[in-house]
N, C-alpha and C. Protein backbone atom coordinates (compact mmCIF):
# COMPACT_ATOMS: atom_id res chain seq x y z
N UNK A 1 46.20 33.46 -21.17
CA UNK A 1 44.95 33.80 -20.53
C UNK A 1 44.22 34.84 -21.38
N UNK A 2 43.01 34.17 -21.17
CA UNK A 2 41.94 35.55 -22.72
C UNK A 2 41.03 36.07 -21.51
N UNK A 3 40.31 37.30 -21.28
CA UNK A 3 39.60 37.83 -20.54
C UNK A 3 38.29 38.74 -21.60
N UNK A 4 37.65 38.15 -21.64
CA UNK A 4 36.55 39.28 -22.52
C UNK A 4 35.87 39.84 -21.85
N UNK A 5 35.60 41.20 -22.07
CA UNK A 5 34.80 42.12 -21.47
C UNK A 5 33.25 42.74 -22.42
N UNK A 6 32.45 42.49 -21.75
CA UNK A 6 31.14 42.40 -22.90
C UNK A 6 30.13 43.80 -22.39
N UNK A 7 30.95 44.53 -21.46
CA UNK A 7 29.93 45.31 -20.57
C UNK A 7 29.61 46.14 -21.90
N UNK A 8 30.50 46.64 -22.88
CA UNK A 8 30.54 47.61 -24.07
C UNK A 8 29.86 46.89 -25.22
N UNK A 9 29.44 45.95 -25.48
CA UNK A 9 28.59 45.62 -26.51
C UNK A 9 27.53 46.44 -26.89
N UNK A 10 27.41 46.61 -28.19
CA UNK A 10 28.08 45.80 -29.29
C UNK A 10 29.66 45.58 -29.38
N UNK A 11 30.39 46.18 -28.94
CA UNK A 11 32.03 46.17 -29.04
C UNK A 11 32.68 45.29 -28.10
N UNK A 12 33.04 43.48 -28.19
CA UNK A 12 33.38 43.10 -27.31
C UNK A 12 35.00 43.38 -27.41
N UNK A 13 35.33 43.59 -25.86
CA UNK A 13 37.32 43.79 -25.77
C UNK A 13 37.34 42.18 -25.12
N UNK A 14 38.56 42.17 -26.13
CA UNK A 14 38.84 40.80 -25.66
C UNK A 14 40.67 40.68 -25.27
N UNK A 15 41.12 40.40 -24.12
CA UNK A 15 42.36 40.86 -23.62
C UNK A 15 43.27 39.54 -23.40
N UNK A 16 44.51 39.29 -24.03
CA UNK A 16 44.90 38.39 -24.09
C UNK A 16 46.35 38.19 -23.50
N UNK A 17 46.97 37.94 -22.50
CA UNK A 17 48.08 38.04 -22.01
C UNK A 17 49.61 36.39 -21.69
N UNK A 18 50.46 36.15 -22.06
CA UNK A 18 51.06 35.01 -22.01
C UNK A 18 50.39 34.12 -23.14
N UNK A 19 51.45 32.60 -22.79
CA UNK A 19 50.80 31.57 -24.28
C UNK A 19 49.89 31.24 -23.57
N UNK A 20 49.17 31.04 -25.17
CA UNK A 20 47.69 30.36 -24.82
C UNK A 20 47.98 28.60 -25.04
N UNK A 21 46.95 28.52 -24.19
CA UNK A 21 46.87 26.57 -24.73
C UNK A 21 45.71 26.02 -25.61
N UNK A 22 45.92 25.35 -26.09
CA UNK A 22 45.18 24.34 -27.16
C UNK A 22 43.50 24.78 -26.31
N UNK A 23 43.69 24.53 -24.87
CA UNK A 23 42.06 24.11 -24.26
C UNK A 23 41.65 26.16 -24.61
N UNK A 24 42.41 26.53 -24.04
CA UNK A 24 42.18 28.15 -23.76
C UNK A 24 41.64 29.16 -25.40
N UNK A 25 42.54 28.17 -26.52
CA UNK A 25 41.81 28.51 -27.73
C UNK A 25 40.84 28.37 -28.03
N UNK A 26 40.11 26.59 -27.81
CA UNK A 26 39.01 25.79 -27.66
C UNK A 26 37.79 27.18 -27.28
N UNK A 27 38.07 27.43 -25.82
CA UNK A 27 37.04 28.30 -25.42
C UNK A 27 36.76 29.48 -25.90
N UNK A 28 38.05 29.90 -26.70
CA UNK A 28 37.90 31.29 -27.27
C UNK A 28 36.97 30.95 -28.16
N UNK A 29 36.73 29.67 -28.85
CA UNK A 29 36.01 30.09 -29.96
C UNK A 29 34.69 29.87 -29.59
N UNK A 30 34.71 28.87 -28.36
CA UNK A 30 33.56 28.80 -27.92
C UNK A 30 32.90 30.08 -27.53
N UNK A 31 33.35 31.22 -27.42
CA UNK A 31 32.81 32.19 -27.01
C UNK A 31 32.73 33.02 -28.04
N UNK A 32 33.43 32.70 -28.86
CA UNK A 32 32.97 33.59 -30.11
C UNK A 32 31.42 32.97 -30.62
N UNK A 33 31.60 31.32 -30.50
CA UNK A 33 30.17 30.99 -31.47
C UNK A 33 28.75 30.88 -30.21
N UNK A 34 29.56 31.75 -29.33
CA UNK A 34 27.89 31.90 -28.33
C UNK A 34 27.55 33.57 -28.92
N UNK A 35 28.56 34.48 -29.02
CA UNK A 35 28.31 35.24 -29.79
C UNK A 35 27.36 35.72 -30.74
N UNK A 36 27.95 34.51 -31.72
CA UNK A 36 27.59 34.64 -32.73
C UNK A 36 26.23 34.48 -33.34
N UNK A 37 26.18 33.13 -32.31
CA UNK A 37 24.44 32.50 -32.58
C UNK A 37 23.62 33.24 -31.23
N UNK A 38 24.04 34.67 -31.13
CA UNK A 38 23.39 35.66 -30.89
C UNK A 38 22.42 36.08 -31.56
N UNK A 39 22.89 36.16 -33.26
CA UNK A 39 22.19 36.34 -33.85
C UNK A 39 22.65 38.63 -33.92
N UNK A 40 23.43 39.29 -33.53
CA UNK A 40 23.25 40.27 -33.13
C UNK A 40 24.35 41.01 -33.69
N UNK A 41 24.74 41.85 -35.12
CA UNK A 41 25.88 42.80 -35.32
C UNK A 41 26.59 43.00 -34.21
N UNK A 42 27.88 42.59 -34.18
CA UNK A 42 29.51 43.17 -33.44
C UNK A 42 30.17 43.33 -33.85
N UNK A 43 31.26 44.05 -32.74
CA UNK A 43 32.45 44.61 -33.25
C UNK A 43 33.79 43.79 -32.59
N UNK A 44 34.63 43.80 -32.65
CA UNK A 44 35.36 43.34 -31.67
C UNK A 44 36.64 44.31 -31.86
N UNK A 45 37.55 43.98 -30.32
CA UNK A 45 38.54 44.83 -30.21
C UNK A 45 39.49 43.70 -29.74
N UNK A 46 40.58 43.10 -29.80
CA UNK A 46 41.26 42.36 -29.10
C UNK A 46 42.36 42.81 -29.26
N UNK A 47 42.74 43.10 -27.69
CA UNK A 47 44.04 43.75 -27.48
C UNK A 47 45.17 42.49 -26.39
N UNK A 48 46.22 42.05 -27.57
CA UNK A 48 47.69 41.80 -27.49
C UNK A 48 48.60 42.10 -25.99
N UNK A 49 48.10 42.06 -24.64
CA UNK A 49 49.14 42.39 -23.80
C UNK A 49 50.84 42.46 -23.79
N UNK A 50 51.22 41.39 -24.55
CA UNK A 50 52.25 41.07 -24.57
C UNK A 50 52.47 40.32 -25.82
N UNK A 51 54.09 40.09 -26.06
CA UNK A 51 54.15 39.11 -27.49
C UNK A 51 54.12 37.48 -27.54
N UNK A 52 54.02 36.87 -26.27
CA UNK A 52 53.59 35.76 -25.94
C UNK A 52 52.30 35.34 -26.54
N UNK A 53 51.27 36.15 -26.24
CA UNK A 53 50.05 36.27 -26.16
C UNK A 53 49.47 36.27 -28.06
N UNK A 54 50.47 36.62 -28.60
CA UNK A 54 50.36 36.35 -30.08
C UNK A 54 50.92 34.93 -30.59
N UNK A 55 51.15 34.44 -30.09
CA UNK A 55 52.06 32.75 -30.05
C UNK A 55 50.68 31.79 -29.99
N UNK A 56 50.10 31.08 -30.88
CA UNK A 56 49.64 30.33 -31.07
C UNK A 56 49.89 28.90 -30.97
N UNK A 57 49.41 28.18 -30.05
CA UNK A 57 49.64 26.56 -29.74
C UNK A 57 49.97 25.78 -30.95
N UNK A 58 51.10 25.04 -30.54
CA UNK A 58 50.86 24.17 -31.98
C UNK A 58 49.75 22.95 -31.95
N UNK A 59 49.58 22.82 -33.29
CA UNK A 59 48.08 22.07 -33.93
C UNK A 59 46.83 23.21 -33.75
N UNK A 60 47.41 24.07 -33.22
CA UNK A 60 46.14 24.79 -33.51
C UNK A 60 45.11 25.38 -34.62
N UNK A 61 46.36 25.99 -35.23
CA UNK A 61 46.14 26.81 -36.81
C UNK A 61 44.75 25.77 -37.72
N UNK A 62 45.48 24.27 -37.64
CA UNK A 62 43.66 23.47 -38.39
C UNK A 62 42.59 23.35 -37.72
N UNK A 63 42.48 23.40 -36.53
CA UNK A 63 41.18 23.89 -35.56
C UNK A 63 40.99 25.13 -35.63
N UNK A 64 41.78 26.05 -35.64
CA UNK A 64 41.25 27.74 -36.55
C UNK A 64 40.56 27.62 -37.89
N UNK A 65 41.66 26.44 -38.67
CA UNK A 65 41.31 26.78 -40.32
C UNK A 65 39.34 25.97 -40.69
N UNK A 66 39.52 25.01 -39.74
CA UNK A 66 38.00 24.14 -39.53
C UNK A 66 36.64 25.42 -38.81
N UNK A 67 36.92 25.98 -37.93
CA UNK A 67 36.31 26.79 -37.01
C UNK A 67 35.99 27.91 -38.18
N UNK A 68 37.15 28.48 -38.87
CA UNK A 68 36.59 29.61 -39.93
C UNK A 68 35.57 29.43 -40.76
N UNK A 69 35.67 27.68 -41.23
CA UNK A 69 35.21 27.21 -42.58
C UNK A 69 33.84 27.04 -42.04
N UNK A 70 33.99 26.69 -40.66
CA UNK A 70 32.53 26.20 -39.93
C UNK A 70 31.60 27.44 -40.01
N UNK A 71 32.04 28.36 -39.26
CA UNK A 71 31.63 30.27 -39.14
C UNK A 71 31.66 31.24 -39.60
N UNK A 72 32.65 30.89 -40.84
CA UNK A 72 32.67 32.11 -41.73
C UNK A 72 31.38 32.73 -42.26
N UNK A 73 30.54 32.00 -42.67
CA UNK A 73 29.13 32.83 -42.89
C UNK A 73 28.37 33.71 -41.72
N UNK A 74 28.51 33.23 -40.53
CA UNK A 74 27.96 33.57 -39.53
C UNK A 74 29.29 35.01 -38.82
N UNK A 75 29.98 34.69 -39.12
CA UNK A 75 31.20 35.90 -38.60
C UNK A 75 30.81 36.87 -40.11
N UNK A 76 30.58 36.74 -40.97
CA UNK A 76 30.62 37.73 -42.14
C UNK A 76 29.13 38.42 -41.67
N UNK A 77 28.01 37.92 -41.39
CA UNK A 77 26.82 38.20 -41.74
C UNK A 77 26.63 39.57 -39.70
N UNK A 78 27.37 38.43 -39.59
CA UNK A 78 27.37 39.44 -37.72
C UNK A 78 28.48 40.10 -37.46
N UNK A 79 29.61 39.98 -37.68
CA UNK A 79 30.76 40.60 -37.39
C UNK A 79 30.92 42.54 -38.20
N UNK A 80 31.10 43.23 -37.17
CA UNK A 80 30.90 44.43 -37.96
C UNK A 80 32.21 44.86 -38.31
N UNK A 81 32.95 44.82 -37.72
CA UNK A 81 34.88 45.14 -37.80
C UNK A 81 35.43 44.18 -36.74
N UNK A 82 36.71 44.27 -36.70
CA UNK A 82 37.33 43.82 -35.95
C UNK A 82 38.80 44.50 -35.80
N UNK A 83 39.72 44.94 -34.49
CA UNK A 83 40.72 45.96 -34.52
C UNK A 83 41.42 45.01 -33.62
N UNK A 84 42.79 44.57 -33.47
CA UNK A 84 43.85 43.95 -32.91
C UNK A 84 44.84 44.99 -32.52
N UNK A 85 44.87 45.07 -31.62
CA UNK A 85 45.63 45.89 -30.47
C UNK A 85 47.23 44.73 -30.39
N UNK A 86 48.46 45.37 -30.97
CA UNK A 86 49.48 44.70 -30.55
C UNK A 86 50.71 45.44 -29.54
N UNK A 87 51.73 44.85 -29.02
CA UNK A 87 52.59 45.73 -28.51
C UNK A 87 53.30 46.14 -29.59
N UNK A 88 53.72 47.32 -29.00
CA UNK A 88 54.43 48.06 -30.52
C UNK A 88 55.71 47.74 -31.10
N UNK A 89 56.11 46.33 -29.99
CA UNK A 89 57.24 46.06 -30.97
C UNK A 89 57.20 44.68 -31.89
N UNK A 90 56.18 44.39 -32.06
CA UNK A 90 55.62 43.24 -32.58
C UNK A 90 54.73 43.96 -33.91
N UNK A 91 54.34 45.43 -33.57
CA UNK A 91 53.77 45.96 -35.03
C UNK A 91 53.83 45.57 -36.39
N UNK A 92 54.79 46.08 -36.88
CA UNK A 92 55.93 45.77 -37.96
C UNK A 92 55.52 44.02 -38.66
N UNK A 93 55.75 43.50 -37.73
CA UNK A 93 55.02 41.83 -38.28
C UNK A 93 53.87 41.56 -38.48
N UNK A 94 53.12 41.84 -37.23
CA UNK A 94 51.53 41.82 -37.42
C UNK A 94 50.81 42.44 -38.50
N UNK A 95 51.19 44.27 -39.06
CA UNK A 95 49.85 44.58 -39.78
C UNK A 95 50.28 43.85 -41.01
N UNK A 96 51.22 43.03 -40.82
CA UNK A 96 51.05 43.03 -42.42
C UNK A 96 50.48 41.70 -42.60
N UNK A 97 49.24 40.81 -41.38
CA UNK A 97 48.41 39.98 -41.75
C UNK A 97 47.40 40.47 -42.14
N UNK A 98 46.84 39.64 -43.16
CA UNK A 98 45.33 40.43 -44.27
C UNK A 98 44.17 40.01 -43.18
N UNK A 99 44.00 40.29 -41.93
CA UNK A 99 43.03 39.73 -40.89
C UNK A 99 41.22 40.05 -41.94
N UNK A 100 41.34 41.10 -42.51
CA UNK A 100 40.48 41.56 -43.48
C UNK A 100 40.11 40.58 -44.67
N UNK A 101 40.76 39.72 -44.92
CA UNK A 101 40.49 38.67 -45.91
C UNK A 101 40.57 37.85 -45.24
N UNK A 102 41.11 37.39 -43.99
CA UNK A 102 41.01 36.13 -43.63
C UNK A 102 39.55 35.57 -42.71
N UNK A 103 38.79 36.78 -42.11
CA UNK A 103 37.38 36.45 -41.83
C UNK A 103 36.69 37.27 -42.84
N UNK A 104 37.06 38.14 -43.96
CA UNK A 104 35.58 38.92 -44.86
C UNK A 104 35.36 40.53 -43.92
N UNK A 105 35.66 40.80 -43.00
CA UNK A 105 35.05 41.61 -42.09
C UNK A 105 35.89 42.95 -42.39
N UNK A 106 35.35 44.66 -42.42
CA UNK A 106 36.94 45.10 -42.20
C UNK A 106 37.79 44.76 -41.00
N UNK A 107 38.94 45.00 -40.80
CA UNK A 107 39.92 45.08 -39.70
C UNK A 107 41.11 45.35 -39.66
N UNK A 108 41.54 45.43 -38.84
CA UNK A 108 42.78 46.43 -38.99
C UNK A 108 43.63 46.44 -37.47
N UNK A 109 44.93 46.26 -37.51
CA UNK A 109 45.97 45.88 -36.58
C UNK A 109 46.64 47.53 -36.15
N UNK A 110 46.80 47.74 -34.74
CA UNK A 110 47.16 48.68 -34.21
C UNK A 110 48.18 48.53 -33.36
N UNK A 111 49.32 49.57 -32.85
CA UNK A 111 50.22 49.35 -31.97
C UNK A 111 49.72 50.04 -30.65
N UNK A 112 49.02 50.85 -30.86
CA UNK A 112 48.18 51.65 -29.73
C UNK A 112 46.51 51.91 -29.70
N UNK A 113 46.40 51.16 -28.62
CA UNK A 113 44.45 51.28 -28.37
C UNK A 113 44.01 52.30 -28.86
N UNK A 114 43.97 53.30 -28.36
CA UNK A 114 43.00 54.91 -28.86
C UNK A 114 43.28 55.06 -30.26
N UNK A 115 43.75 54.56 -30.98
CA UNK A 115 44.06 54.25 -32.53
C UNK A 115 43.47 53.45 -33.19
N UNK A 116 43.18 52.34 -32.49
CA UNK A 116 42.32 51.39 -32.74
C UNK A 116 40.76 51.97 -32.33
N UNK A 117 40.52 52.40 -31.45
CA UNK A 117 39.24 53.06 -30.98
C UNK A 117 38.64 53.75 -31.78
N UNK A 118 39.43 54.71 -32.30
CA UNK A 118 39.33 55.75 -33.56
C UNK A 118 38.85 55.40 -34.87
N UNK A 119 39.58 54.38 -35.61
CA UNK A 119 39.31 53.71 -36.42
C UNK A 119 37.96 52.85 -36.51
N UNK A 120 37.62 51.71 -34.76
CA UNK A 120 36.35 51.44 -34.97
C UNK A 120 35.20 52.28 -35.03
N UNK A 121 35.48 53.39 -34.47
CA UNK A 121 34.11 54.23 -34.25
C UNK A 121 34.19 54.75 -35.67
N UNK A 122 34.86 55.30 -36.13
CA UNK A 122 34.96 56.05 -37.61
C UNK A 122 34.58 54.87 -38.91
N UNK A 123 35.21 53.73 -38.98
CA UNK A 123 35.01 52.76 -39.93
C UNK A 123 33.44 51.76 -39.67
N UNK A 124 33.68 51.67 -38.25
CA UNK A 124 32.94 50.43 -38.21
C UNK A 124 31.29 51.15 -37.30
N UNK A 125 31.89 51.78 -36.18
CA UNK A 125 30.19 51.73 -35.49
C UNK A 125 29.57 53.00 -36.00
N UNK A 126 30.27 54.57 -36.20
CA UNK A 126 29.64 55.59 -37.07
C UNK A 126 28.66 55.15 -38.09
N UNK A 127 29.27 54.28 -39.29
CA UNK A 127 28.25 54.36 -40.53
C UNK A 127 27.08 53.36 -39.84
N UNK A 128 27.11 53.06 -38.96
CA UNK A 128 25.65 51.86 -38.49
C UNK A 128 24.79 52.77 -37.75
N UNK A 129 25.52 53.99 -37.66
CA UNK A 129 24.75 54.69 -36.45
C UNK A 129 24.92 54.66 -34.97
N UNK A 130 25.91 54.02 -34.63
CA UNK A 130 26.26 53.45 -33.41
C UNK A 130 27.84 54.45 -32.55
N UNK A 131 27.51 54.32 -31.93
CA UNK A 131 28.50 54.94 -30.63
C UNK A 131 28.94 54.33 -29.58
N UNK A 132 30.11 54.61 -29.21
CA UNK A 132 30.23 54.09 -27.69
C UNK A 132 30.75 55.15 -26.83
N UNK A 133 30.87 55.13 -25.67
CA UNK A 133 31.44 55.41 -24.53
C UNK A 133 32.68 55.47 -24.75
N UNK A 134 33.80 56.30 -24.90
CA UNK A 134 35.31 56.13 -25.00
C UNK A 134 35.60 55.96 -23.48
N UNK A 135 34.92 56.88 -22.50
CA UNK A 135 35.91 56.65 -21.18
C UNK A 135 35.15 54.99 -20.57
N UNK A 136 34.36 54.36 -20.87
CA UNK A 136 34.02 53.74 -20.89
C UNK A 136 34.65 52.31 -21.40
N UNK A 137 34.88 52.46 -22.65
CA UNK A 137 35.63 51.57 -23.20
C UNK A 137 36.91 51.48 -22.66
N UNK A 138 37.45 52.46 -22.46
CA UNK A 138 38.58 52.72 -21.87
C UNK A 138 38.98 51.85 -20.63
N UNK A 139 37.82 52.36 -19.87
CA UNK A 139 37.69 51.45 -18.43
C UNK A 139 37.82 49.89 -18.30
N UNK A 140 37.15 49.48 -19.74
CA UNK A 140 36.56 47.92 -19.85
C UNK A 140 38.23 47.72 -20.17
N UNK A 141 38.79 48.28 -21.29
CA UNK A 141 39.82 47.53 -21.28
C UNK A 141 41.11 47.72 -20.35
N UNK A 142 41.05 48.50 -19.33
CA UNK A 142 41.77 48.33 -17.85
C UNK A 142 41.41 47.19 -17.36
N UNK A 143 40.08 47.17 -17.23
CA UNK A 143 39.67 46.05 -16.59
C UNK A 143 40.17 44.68 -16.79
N UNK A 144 39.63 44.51 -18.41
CA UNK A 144 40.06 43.32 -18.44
C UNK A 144 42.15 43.35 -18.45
N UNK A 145 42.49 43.75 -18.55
CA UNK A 145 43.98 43.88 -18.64
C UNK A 145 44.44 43.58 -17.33
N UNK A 146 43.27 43.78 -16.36
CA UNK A 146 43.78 44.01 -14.61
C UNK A 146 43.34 42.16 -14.62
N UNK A 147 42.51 41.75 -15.39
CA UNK A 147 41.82 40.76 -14.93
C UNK A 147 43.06 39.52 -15.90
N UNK A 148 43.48 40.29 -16.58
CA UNK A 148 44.47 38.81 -17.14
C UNK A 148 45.47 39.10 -16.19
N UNK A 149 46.19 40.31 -15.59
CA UNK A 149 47.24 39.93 -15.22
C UNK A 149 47.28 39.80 -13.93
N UNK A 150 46.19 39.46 -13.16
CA UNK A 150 45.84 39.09 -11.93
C UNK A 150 45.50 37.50 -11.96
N UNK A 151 45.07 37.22 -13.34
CA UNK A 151 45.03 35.76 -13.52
C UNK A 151 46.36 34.59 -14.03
N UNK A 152 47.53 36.00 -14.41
CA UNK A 152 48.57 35.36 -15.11
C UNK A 152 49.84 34.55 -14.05
């Protein structure tokens, strides 16, 4: 289950809890490319509930690798950072994907949110001029966290 929370935009949190399915990926991206053909600089935050939730459907990975090839211009030209929130015992594996070369964007893998928070405001929304709300953000991603595991 994916839950995005958009109240913080530019910074969408996107909260992801248990396996996902083939259809549930489908929509993720569908919601990335409503996003996108926003037309509008973002950030994104997607935070890892659990290590399920990093488990990717099989056949999926060539509907990712098609979807990149499709959007990669449009994720480079709008995408401002991107920060992956994992559980911390899954760390260790995760940062060491190049998420930074694999869409163009910076980004960067965390074991703890307010670490990740830190990093976007300092790397990614500071030099644009941009700010957010920490207790704010904070809130959104309770929220959505309340909202996957009320849906799980």
């Amino acid at each position: 289950m994916i839950h995005h929370e958009l109240s913080q935009w530019p910074l969408v949190i996107s909260v992801s809890a248990g396996l996902q399915t083939l259809e549930g990926m489908r929509a993720f991206t569908d919601d990335w490319n409503r996003w996108l053909d926003r037309g509008e600089p973002f950030a994104s935050l997607r935070v890892f509930a659990d290590a399920d939730a990093l488990v990717h459907p099989e056949s999926s990975a060539q509907n990712a690798k098609q979807w990149l090839q499709e959007r990669g211009a449009d994720i480079r030209s709008h995408m401002m950072g991107m920060a992956s929130v994992v559980p911390a015992d899954q760390y260790e594996k995760m940062h060491k994907m190049n998420v930074e070369k694999l869409f163009g964007v910076p980004a960067s893998t965390f074991a703890d949110a307010d670490d990740a928070l830190v990093w976007l405001g300092e790397r990614v929304m500071e030099p644009r001029g941009l700010r957010f709300d920490l207790a704010a953000v904070r809130a959104a991603i309770r929220s959505a966290r309340a909202a996957v595991t009320a849906a799980s």
